[in-house]
PDB file of N, CA and C in Angstrom:
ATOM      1  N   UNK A   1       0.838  -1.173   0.000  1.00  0.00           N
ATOM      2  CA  UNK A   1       0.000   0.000   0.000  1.00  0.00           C
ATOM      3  C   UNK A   1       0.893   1.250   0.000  1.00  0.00           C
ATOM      4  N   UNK A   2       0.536   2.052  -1.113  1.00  0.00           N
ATOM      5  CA  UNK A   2       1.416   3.543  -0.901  1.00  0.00           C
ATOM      6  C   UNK A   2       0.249   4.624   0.010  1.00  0.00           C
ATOM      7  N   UNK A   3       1.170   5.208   0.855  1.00  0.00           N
ATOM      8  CA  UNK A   3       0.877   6.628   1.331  1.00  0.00           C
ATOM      9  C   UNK A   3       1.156   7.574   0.979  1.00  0.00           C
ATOM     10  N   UNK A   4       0.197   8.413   0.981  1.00  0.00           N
ATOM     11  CA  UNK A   4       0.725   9.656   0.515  1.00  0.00           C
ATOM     12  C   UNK A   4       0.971  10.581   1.433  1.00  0.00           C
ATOM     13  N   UNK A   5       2.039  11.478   0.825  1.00  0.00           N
ATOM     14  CA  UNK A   5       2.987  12.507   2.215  1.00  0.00           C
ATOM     15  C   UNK A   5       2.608  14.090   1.436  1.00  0.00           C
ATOM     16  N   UNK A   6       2.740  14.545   2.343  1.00  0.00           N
ATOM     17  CA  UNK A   6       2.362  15.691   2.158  1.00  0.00           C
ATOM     18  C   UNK A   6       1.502  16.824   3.296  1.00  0.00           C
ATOM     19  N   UNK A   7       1.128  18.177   2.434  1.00  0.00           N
ATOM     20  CA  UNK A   7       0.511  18.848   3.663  1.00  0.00           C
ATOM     21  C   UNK A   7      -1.093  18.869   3.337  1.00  0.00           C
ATOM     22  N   UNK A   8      -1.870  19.064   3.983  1.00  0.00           N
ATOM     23  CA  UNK A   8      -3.296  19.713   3.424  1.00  0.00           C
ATOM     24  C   UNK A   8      -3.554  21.031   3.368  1.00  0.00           C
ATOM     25  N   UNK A   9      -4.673  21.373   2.485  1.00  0.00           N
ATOM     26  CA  UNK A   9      -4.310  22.749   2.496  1.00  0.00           C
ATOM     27  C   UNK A   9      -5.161  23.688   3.790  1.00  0.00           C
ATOM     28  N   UNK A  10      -5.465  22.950   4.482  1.00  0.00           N
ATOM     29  CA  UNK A  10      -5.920  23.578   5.834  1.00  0.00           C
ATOM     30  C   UNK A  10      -4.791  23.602   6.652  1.00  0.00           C
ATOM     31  N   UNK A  11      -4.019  22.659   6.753  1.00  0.00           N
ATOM     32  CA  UNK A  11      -2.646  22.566   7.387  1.00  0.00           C
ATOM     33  C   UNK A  11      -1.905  23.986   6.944  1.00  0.00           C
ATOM     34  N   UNK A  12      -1.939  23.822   5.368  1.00  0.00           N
ATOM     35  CA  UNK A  12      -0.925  25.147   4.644  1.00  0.00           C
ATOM     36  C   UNK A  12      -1.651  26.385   5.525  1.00  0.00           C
ATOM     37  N   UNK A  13      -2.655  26.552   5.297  1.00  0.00           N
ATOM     38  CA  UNK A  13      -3.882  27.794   5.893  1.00  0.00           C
ATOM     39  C   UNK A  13      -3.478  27.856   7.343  1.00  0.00           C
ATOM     40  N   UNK A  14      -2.954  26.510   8.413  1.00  0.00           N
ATOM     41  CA  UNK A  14      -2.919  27.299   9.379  1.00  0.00           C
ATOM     42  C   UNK A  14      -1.410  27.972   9.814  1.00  0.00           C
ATOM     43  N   UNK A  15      -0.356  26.876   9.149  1.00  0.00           N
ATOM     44  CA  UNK A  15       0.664  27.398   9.109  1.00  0.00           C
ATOM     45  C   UNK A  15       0.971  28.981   8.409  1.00  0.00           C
ATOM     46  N   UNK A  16       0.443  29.484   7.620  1.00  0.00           N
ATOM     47  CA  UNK A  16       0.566  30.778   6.950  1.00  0.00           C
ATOM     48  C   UNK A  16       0.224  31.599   7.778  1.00  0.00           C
ATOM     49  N   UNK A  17      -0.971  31.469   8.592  1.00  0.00           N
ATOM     50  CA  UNK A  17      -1.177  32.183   9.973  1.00  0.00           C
ATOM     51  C   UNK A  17      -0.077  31.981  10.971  1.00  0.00           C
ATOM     52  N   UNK A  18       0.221  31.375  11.434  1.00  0.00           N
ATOM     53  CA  UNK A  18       1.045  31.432  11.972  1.00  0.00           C
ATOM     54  C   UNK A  18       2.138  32.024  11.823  1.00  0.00           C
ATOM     55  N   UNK A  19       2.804  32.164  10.345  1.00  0.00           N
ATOM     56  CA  UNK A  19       3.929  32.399  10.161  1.00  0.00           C
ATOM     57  C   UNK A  19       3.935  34.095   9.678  1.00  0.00           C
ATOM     58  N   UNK A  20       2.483  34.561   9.557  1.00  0.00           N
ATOM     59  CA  UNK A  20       2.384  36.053   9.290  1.00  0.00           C
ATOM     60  C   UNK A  20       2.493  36.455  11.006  1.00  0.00           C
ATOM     61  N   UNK A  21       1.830  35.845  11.751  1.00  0.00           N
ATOM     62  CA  UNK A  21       1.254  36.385  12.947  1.00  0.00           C
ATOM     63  C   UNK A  21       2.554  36.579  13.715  1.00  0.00           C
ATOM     64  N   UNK A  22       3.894  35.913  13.525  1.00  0.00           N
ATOM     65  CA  UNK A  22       5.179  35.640  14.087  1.00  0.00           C
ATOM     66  C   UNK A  22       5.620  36.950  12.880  1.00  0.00           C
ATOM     67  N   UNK A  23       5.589  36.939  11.684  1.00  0.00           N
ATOM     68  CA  UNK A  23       6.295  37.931  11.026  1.00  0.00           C
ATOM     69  C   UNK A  23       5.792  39.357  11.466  1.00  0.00           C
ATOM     70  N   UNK A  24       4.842  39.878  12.147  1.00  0.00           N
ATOM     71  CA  UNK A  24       3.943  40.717  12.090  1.00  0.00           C
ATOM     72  C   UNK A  24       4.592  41.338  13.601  1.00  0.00           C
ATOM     73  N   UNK A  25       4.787  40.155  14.561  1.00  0.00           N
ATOM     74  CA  UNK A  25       5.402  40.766  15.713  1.00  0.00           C
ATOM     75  C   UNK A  25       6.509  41.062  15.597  1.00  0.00           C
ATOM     76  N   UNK A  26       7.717  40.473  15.124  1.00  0.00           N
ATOM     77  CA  UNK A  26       8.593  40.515  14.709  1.00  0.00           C
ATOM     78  C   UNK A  26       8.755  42.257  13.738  1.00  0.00           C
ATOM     79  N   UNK A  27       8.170  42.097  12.966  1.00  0.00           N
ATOM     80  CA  UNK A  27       7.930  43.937  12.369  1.00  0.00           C
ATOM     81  C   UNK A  27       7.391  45.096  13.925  1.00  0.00           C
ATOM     82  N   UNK A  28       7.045  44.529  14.030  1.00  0.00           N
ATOM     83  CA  UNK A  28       6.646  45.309  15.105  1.00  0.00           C
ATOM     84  C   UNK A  28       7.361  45.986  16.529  1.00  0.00           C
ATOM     85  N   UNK A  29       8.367  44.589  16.842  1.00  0.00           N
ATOM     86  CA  UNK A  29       9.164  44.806  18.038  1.00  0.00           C
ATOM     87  C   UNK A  29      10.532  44.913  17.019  1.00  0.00           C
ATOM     88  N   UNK A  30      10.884  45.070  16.034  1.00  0.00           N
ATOM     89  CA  UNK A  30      12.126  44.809  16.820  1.00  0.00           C
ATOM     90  C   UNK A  30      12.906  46.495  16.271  1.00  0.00           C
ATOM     91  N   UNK A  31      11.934  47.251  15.681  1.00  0.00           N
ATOM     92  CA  UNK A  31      12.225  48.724  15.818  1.00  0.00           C
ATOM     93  C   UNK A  31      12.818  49.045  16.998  1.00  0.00           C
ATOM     94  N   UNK A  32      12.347  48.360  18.131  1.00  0.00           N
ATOM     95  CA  UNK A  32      12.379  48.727  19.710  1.00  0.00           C
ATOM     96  C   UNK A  32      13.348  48.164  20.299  1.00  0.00           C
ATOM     97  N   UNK A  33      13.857  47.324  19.835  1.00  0.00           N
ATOM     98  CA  UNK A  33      14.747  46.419  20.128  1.00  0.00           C
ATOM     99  C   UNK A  33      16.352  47.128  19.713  1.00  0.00           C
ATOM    100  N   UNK A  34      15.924  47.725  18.321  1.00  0.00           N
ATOM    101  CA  UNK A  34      17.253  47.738  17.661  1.00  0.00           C
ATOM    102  C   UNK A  34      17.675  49.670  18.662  1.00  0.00           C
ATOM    103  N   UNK A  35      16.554  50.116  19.036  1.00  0.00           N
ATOM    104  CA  UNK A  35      16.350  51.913  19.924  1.00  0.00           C
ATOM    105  C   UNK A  35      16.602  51.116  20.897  1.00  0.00           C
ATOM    106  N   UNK A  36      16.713  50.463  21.511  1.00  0.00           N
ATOM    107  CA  UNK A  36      17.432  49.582  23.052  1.00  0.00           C
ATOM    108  C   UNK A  36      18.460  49.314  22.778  1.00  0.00           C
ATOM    109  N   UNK A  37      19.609  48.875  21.978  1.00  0.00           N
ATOM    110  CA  UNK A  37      20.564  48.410  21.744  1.00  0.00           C
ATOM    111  C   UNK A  37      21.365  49.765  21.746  1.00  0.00           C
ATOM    112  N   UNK A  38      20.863  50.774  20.724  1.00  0.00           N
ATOM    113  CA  UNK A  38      21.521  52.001  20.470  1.00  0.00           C
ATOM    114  C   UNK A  38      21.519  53.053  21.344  1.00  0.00           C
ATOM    115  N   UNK A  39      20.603  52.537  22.241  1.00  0.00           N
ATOM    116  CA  UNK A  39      20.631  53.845  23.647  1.00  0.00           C
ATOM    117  C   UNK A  39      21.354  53.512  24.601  1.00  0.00           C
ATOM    118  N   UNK A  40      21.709  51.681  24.625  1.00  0.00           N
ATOM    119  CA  UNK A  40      22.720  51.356  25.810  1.00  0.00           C
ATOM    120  C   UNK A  40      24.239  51.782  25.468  1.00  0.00           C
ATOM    121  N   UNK A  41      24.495  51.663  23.886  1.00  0.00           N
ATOM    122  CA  UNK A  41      25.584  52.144  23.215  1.00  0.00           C
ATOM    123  C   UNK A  41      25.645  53.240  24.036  1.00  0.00           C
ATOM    124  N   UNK A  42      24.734  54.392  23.492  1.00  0.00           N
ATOM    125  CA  UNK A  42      25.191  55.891  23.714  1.00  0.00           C
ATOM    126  C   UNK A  42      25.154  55.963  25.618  1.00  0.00           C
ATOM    127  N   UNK A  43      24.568  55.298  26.019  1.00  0.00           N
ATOM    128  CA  UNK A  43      25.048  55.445  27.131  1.00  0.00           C
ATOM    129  C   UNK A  43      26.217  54.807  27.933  1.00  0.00           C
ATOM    130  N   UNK A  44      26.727  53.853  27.108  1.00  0.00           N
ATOM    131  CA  UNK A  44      28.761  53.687  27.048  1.00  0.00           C
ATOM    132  C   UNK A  44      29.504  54.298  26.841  1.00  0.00           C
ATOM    133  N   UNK A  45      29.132  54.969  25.577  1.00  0.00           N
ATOM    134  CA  UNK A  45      29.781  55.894  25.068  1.00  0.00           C
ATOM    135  C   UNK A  45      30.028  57.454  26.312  1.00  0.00           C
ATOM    136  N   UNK A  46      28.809  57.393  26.627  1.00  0.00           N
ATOM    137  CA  UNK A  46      28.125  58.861  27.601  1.00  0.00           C
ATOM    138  C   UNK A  46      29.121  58.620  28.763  1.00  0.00           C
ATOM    139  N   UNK A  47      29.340  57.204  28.972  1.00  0.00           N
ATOM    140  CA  UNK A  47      29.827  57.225  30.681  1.00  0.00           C
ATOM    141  C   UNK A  47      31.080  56.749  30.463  1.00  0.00           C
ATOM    142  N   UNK A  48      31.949  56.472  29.353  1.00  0.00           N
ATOM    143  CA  UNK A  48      33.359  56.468  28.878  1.00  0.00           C
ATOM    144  C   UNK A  48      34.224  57.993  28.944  1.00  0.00           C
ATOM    145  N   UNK A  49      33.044  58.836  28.111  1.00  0.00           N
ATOM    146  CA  UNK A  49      33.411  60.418  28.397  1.00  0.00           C
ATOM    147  C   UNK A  49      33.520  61.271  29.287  1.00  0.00           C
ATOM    148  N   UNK A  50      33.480  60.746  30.494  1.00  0.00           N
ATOM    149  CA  UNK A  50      33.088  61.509  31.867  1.00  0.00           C
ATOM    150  C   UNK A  50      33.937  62.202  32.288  1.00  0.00           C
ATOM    151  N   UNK A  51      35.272  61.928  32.669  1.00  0.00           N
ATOM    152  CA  UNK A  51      36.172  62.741  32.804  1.00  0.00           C
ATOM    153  C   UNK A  51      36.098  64.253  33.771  1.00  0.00           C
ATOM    154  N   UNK A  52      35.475  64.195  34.754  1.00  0.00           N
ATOM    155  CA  UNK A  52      35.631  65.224  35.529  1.00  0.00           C
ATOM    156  C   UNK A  52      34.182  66.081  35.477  1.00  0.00           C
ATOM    157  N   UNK A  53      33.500  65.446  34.087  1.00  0.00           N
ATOM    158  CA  UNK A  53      32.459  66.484  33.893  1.00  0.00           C
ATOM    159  C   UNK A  53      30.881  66.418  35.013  1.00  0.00           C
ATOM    160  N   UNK A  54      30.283  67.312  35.186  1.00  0.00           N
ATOM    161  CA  UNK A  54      29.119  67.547  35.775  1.00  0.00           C
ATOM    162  C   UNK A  54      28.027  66.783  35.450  1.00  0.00           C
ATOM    163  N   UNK A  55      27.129  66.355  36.343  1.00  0.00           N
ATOM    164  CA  UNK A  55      25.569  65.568  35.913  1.00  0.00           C
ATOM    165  C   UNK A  55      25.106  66.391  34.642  1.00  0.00           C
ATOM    166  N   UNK A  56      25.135  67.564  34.594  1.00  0.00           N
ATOM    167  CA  UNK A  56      24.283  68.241  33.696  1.00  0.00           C
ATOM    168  C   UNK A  56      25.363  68.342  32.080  1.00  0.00           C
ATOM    169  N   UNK A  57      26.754  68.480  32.333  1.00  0.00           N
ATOM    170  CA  UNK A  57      27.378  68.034  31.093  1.00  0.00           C
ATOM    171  C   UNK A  57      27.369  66.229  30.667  1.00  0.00           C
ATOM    172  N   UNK A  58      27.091  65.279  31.960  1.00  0.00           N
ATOM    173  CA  UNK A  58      26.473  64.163  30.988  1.00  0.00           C
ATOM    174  C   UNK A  58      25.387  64.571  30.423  1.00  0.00           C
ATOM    175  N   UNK A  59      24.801  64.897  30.851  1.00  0.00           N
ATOM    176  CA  UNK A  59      23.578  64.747  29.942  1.00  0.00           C
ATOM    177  C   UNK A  59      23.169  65.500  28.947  1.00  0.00           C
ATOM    178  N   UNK A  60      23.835  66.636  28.553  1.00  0.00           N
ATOM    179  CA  UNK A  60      23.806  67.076  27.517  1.00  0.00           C
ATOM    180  C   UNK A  60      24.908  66.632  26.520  1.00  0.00           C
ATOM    181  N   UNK A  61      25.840  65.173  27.165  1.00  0.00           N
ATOM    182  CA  UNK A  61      26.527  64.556  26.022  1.00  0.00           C
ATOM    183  C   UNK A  61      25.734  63.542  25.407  1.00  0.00           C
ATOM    184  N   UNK A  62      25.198  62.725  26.641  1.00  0.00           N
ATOM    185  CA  UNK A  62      23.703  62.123  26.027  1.00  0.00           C
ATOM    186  C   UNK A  62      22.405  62.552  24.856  1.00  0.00           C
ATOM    187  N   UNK A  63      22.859  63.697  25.216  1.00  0.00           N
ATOM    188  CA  UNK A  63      21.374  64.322  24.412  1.00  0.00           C
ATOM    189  C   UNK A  63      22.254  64.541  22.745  1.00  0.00           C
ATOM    190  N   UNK A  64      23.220  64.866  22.804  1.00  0.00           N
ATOM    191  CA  UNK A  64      23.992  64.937  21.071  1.00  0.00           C
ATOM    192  C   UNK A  64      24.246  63.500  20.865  1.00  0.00           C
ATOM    193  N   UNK A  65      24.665  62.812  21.322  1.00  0.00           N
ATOM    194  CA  UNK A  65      24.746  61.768  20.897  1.00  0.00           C
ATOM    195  C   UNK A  65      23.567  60.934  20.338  1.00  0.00           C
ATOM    196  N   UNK A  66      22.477  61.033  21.523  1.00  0.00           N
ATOM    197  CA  UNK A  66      20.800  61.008  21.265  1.00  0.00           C
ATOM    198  C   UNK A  66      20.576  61.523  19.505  1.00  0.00           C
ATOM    199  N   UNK A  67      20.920  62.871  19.465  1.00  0.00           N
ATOM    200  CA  UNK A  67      20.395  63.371  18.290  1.00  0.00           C
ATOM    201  C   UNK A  67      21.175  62.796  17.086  1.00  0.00           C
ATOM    202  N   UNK A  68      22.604  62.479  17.177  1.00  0.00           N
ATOM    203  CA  UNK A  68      23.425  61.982  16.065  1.00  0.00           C
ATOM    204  C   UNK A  68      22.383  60.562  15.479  1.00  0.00           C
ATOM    205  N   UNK A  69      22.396  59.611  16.322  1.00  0.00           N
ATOM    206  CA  UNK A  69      21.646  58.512  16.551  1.00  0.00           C
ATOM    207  C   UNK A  69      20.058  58.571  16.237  1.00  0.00           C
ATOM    208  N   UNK A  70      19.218  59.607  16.571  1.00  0.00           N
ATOM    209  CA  UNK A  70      17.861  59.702  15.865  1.00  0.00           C
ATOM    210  C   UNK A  70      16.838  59.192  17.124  1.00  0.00           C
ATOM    211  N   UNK A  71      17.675  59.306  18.552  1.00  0.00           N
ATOM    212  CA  UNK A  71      17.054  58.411  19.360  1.00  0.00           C
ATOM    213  C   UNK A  71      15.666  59.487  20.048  1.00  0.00           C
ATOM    214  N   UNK A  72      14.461  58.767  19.998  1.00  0.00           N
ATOM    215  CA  UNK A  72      13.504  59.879  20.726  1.00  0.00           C
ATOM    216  C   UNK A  72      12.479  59.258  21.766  1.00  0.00           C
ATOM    217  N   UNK A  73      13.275  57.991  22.090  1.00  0.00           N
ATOM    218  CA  UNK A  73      12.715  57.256  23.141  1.00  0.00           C
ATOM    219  C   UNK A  73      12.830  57.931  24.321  1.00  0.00           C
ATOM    220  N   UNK A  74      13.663  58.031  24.537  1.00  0.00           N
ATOM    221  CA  UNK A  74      14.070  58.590  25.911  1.00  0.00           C
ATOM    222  C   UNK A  74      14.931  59.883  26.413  1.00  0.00           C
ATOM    223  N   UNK A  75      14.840  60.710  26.609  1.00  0.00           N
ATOM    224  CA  UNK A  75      15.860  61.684  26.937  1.00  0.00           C
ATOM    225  C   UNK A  75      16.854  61.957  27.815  1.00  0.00           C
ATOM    226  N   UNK A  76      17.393  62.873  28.342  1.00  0.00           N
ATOM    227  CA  UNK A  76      18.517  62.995  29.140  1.00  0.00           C
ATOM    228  C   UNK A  76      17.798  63.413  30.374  1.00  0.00           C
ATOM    229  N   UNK A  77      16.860  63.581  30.636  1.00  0.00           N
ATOM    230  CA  UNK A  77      16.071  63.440  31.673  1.00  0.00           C
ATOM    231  C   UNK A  77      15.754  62.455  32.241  1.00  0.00           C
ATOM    232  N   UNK A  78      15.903  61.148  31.590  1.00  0.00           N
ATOM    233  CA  UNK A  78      15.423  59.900  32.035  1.00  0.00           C
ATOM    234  C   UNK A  78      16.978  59.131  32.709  1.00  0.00           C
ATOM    235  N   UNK A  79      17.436  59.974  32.380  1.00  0.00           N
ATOM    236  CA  UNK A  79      18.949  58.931  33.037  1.00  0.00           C
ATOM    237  C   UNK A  79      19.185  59.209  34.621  1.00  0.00           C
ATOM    238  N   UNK A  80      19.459  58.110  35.001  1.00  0.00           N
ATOM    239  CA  UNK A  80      19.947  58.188  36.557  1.00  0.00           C
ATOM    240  C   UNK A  80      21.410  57.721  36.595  1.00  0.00           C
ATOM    241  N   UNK A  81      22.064  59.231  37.408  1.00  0.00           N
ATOM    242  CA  UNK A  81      23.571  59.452  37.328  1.00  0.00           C
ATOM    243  C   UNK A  81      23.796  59.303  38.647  1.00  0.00           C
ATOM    244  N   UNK A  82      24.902  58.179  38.426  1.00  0.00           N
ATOM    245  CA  UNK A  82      25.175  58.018  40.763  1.00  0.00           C
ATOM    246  C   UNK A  82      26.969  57.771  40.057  1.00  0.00           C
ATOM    247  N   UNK A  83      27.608  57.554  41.356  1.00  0.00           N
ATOM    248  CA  UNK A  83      29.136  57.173  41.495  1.00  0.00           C
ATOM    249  C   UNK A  83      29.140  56.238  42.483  1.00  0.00           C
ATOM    250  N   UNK A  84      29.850  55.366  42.206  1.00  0.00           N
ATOM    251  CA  UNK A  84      30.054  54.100  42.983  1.00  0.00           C
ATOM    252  C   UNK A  84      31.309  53.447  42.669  1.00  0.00           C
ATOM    253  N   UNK A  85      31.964  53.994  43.773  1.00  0.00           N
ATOM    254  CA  UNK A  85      33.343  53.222  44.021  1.00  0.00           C
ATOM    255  C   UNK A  85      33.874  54.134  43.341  1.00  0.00           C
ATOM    256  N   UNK A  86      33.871  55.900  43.009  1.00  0.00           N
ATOM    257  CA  UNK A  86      34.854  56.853  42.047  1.00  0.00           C
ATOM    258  C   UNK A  86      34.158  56.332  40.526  1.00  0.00           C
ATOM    259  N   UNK A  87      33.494  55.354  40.255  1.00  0.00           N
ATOM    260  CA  UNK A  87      33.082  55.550  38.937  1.00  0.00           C
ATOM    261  C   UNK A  87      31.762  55.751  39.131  1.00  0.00           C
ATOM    262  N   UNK A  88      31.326  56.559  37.655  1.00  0.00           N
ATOM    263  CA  UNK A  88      30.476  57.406  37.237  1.00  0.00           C
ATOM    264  C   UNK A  88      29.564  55.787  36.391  1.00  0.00           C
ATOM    265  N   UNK A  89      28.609  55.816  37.375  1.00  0.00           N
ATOM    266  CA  UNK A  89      27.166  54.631  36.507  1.00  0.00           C
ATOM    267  C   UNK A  89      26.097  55.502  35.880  1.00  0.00           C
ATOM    268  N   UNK A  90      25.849  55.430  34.778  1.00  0.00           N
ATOM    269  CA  UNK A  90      24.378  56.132  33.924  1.00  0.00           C
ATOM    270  C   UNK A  90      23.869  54.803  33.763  1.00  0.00           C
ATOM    271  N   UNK A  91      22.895  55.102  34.104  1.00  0.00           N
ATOM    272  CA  UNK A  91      21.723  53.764  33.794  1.00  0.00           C
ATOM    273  C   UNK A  91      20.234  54.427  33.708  1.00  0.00           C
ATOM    274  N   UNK A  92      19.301  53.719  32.805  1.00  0.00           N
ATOM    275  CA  UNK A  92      17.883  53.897  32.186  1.00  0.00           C
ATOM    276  C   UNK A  92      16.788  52.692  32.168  1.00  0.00           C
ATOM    277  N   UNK A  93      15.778  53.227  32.435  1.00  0.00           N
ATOM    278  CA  UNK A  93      14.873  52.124  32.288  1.00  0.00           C
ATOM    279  C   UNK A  93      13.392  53.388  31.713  1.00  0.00           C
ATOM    280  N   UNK A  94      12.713  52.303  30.919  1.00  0.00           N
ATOM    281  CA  UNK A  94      11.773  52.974  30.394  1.00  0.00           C
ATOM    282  C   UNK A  94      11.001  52.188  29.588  1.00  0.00           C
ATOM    283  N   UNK A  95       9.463  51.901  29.547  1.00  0.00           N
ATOM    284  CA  UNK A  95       8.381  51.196  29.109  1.00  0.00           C
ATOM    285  C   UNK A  95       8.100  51.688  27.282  1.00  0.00           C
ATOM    286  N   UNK A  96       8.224  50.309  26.220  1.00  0.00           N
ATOM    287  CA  UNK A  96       7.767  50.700  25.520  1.00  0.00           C
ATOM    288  C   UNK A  96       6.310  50.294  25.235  1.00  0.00           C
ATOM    289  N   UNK A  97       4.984  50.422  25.061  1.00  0.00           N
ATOM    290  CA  UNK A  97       3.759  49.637  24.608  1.00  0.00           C
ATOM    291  C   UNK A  97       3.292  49.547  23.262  1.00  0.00           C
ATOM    292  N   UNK A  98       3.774  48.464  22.799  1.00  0.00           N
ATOM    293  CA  UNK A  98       3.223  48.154  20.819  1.00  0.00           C
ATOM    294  C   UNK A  98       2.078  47.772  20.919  1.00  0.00           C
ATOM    295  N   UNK A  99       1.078  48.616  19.804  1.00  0.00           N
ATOM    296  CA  UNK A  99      -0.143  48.319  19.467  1.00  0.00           C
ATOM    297  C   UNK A  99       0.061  46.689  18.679  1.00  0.00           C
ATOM    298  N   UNK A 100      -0.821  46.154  18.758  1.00  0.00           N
ATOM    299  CA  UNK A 100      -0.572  44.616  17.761  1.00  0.00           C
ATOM    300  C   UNK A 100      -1.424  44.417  17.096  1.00  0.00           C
ATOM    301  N   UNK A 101      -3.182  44.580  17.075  1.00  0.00           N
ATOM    302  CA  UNK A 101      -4.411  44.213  17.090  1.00  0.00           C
ATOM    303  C   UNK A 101      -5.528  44.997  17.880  1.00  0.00           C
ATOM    304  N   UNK A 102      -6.402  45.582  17.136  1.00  0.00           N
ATOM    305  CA  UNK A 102      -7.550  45.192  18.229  1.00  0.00           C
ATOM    306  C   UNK A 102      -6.825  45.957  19.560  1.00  0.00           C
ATOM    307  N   UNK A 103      -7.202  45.582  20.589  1.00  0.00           N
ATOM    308  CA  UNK A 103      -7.294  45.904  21.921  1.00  0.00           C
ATOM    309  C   UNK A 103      -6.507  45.414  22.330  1.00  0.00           C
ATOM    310  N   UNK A 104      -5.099  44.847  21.294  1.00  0.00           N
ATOM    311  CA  UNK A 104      -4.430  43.862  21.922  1.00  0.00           C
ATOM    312  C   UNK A 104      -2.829  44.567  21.634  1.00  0.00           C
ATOM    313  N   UNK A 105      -2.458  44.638  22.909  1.00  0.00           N
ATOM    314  CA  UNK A 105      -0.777  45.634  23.008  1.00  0.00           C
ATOM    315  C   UNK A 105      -0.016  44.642  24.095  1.00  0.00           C
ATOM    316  N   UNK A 106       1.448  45.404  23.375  1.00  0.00           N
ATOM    317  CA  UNK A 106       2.677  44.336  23.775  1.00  0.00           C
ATOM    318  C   UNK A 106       3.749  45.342  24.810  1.00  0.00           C
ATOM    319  N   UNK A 107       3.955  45.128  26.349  1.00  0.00           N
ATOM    320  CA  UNK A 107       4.292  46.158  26.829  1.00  0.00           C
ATOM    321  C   UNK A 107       5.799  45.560  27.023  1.00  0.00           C
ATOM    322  N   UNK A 108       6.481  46.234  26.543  1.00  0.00           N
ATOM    323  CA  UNK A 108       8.109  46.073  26.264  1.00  0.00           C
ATOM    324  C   UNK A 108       8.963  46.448  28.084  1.00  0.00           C
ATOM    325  N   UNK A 109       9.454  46.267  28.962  1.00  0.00           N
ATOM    326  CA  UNK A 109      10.078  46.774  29.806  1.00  0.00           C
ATOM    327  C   UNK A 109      11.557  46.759  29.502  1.00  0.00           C
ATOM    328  N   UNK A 110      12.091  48.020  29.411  1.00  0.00           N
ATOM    329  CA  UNK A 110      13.537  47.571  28.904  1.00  0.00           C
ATOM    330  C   UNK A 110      14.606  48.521  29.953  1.00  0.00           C
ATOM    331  N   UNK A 111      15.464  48.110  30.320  1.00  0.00           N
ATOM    332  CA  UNK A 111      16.654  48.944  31.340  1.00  0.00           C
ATOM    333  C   UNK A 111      18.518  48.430  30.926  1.00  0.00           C
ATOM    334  N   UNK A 112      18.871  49.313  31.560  1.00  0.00           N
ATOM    335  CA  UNK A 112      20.012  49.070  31.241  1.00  0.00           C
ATOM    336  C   UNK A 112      21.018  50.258  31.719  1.00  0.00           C
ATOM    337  N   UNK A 113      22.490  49.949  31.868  1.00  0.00           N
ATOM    338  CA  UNK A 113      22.920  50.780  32.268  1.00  0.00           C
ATOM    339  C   UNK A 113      24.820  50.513  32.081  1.00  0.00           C
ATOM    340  N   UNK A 114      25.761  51.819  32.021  1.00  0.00           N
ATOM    341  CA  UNK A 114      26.900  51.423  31.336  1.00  0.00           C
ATOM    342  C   UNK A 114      27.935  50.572  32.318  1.00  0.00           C
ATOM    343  N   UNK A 115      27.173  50.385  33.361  1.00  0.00           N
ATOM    344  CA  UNK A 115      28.152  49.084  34.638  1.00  0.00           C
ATOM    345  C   UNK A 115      28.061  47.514  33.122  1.00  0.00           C
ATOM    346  N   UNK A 116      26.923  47.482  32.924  1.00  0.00           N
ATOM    347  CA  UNK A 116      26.907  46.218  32.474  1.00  0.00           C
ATOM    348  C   UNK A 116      27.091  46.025  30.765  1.00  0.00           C
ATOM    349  N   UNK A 117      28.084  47.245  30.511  1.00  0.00           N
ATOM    350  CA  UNK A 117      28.477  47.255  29.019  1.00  0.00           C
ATOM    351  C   UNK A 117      30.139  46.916  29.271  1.00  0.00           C
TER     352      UNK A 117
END
């Protein structure tokens, strides 16, 4: 007796859902993902440069760097500047919420800070 192999096309139908519904989040988050990556940068960058300077000259190195970068998640207001142990820690945390559907949203929590770069 031969069998036959293959998919059905309800099978195909549900897999295609699936595989939009995964492509769809995927478009969706990872704008946010890639503005998380580039704000922990600039805030390496921010707390590499420190050198003697004032809370208020970080953060207006943050904020050019911010603008070189295109970043408008978060500002130089949102950073929390402490010293620990003679070094200078900038660290951020801040909520993103993606619409997805309907009534249906994806709430991003993202933090970070230049101890752990």
């Amino acid at each position: 007796m031969k069998y036959q192999r293959g998919i059905t096309v309800s099978g195909l139908i549900v897999w295609v859902i699936i595989i939009c519904m995964v492509a769809l989040l995927g478009i969706k988050v990872l704008p946010e993902v890639i503005d998380f990556y580039k704000i922990k940068e600039i805030v390496a960058r921010t707390a590499n440069d420190v050198d003697g300077r004032t809370v208020a000259e970080i953060r207006q190195a943050f904020d050019r760097y911010a603008d070189i970068d295109g970043i408008k998640t978060i500002t130089a207001a949102d950073l929390e500047i402490s010293k620990e142990g003679g070094e200078v820690i900038v660290a951020f945390a801040y909520e993103s919420r993606i619409h997805l559907f309907l009534n249906v949203s994806l709430l991003l929590d993202f933090q970070g800070s230049s101890r752990g770069h």
